[in-house]
C-alpha atoms as a PDB file:
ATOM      1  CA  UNK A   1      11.555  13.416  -4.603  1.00  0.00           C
ATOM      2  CA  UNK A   2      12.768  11.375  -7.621  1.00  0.00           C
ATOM      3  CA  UNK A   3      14.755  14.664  -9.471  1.00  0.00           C
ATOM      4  CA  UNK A   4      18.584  14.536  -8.902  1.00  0.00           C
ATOM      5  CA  UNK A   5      18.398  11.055  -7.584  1.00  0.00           C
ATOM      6  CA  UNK A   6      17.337   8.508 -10.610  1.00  0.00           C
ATOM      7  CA  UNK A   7      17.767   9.129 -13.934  1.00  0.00           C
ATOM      8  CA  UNK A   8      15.049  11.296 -16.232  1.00  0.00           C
ATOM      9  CA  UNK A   9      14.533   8.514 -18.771  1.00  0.00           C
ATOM     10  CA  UNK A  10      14.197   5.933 -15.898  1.00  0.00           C
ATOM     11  CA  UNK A  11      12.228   8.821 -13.652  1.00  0.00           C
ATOM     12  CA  UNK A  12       9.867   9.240 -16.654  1.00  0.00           C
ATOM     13  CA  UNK A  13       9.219   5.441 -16.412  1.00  0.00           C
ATOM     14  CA  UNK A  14       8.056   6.093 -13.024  1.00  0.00           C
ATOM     15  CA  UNK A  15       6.006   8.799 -12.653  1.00  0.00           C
ATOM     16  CA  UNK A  16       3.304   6.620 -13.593  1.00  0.00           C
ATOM     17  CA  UNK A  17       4.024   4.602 -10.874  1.00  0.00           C
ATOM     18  CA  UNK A  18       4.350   7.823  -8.166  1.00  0.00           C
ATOM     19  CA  UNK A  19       1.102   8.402  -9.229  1.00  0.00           C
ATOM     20  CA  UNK A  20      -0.633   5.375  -8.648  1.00  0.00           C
ATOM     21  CA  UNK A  21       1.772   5.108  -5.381  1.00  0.00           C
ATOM     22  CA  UNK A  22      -0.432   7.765  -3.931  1.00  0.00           C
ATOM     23  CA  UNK A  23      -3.736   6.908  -4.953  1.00  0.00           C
ATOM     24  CA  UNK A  24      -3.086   3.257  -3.315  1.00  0.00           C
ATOM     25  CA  UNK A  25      -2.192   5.693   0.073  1.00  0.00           C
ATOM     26  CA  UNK A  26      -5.167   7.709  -0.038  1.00  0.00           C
ATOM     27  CA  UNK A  27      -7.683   3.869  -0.275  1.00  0.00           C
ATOM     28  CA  UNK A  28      -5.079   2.158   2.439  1.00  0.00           C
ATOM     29  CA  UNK A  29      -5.776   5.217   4.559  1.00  0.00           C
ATOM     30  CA  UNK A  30      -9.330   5.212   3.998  1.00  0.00           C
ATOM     31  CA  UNK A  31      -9.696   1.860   4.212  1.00  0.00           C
ATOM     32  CA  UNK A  32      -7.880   1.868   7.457  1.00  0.00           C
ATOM     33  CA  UNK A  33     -10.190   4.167   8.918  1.00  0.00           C
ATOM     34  CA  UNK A  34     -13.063   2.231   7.660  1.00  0.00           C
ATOM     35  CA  UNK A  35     -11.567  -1.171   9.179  1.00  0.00           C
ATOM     36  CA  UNK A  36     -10.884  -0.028  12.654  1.00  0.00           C
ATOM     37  CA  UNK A  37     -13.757  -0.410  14.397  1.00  0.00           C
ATOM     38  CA  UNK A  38     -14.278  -4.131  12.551  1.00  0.00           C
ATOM     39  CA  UNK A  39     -12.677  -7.922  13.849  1.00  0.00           C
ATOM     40  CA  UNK A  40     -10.765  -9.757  10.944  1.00  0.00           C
ATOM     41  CA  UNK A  41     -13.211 -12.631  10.730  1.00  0.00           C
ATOM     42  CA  UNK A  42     -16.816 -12.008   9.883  1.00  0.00           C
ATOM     43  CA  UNK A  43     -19.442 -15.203   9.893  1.00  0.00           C
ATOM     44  CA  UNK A  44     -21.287 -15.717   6.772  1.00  0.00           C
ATOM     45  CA  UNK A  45     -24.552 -17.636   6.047  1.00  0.00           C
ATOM     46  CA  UNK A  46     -25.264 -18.324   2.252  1.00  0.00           C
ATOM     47  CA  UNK A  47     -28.432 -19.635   2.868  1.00  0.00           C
ATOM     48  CA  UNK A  48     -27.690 -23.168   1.582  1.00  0.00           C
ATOM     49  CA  UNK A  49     -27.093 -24.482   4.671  1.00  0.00           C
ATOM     50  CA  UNK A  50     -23.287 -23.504   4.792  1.00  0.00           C
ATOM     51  CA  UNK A  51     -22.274 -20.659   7.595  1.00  0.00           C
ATOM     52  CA  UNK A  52     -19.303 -20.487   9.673  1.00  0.00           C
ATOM     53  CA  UNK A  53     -16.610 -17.981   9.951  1.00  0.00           C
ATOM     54  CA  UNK A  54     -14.074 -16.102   7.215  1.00  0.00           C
ATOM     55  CA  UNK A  55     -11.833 -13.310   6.927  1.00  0.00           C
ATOM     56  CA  UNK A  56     -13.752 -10.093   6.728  1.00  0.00           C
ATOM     57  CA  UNK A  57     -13.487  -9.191   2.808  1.00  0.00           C
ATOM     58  CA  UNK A  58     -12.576  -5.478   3.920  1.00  0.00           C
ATOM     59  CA  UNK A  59      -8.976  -6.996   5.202  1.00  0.00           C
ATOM     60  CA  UNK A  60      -8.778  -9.018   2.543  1.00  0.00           C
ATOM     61  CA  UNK A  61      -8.715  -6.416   0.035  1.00  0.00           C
ATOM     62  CA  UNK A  62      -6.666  -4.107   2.140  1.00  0.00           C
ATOM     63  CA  UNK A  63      -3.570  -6.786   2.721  1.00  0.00           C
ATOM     64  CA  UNK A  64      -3.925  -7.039  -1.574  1.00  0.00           C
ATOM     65  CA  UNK A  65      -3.787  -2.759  -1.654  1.00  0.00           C
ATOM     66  CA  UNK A  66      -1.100  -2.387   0.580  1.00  0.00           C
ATOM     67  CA  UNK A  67       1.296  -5.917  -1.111  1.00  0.00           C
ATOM     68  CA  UNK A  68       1.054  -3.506  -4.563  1.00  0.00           C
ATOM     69  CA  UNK A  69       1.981  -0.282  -2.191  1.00  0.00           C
ATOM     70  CA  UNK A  70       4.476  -1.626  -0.939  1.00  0.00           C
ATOM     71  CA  UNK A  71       5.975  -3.092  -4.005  1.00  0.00           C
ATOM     72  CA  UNK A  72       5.877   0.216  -5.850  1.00  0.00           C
ATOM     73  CA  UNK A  73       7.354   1.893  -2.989  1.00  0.00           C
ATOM     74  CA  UNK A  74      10.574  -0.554  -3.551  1.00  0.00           C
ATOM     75  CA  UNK A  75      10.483  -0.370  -6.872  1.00  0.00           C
ATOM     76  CA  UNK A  76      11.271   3.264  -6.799  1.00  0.00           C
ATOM     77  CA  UNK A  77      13.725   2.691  -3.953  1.00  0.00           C
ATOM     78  CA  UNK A  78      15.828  -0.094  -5.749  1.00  0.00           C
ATOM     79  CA  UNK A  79      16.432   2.885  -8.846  1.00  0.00           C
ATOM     80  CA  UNK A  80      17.940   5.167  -5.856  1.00  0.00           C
ATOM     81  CA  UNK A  81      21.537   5.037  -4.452  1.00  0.00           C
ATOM     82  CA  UNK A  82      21.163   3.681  -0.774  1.00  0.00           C
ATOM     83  CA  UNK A  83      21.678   6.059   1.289  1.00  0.00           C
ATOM     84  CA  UNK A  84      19.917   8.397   0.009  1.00  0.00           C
ATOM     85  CA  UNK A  85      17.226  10.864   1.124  1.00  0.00           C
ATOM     86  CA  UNK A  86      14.549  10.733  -1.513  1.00  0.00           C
ATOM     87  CA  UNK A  87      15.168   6.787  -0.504  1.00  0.00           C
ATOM     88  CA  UNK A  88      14.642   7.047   3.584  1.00  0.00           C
ATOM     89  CA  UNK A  89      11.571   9.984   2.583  1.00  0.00           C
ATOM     90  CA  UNK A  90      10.000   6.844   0.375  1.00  0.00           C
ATOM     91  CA  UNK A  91      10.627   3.706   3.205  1.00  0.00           C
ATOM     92  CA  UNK A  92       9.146   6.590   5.908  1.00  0.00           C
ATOM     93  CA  UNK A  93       6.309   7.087   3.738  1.00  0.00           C
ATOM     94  CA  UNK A  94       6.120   3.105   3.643  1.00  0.00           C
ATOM     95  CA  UNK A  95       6.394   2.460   7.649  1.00  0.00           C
ATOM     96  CA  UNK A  96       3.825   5.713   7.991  1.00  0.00           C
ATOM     97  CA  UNK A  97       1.379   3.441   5.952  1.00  0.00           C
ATOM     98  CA  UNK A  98       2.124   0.540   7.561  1.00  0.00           C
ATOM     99  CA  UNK A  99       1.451   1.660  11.244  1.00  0.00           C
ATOM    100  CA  UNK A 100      -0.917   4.435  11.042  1.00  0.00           C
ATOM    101  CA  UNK A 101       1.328   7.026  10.856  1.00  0.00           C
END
C-alpha cells in the first residue's frame, strides 16, 4: 500500500507503525463486537457506601484504541501525496473502522 507512494527510508520508519495499525483493527473490531449488546454507562457499587452511575470501562478503553488508530492511520496519510490511492485505501480503512464497516 505504502511502495511507490512514500519514500523507502521514510516507509521503513513505518512499517512498524502498519503493523501495529492492524493489530489496533483486529481489538477495535473485537471489541466492537463485544460492546454491542452493552449501554455506555454501567452503575457501580464499591461497597463503601459510594454507587451511582459511570461510563462502562469497555467504551472507555475502546474510544482510547481507536484515538491511537486513528492517529496512525493519518500519520501514514500525511507522508502520501493527496490524492492518492494508497491514501483514499488508508481513510476507507479508517471510516470502515469507524462505522462497522
Amino acid at each position: 500500500m505504502t511502495k511507490d507512494v512514500i519514500p523507502d527510508d521514510k516507509r521503513t520508519a513505518i512499517m512498524p507503525l502498519m503493523s501495529n495499525i492492524a493489530f489496533l483493527k483486529v481489538k477495535l473490531d473485537q471489541a466492537r463486537v463485544e460492546l454491542m449488546g452493552e449501554s455506555i454507562f454501567t452503575e457501580y457499587d464499591n461497597g463503601g457506601g459510594q454507587s451511582g452511575v459511570r461510563e462502562h470501562p469497555g467504551f472507555s478503553a475502546y474510544n482510547k484504541l481507536f484515538t491511537t488508530f486513528s492517529r496512525g492511520i493519518k500519520q501514514i496519510t500525511d507522508m502520501m501525496p493527496s490524492g492518492s490511492t494508497s491514501a483514499d485505501a488508508l481513510m476507507d480503512y479508517l471510516n470502515e473502522t469507524r462505522f462497522g464497516g
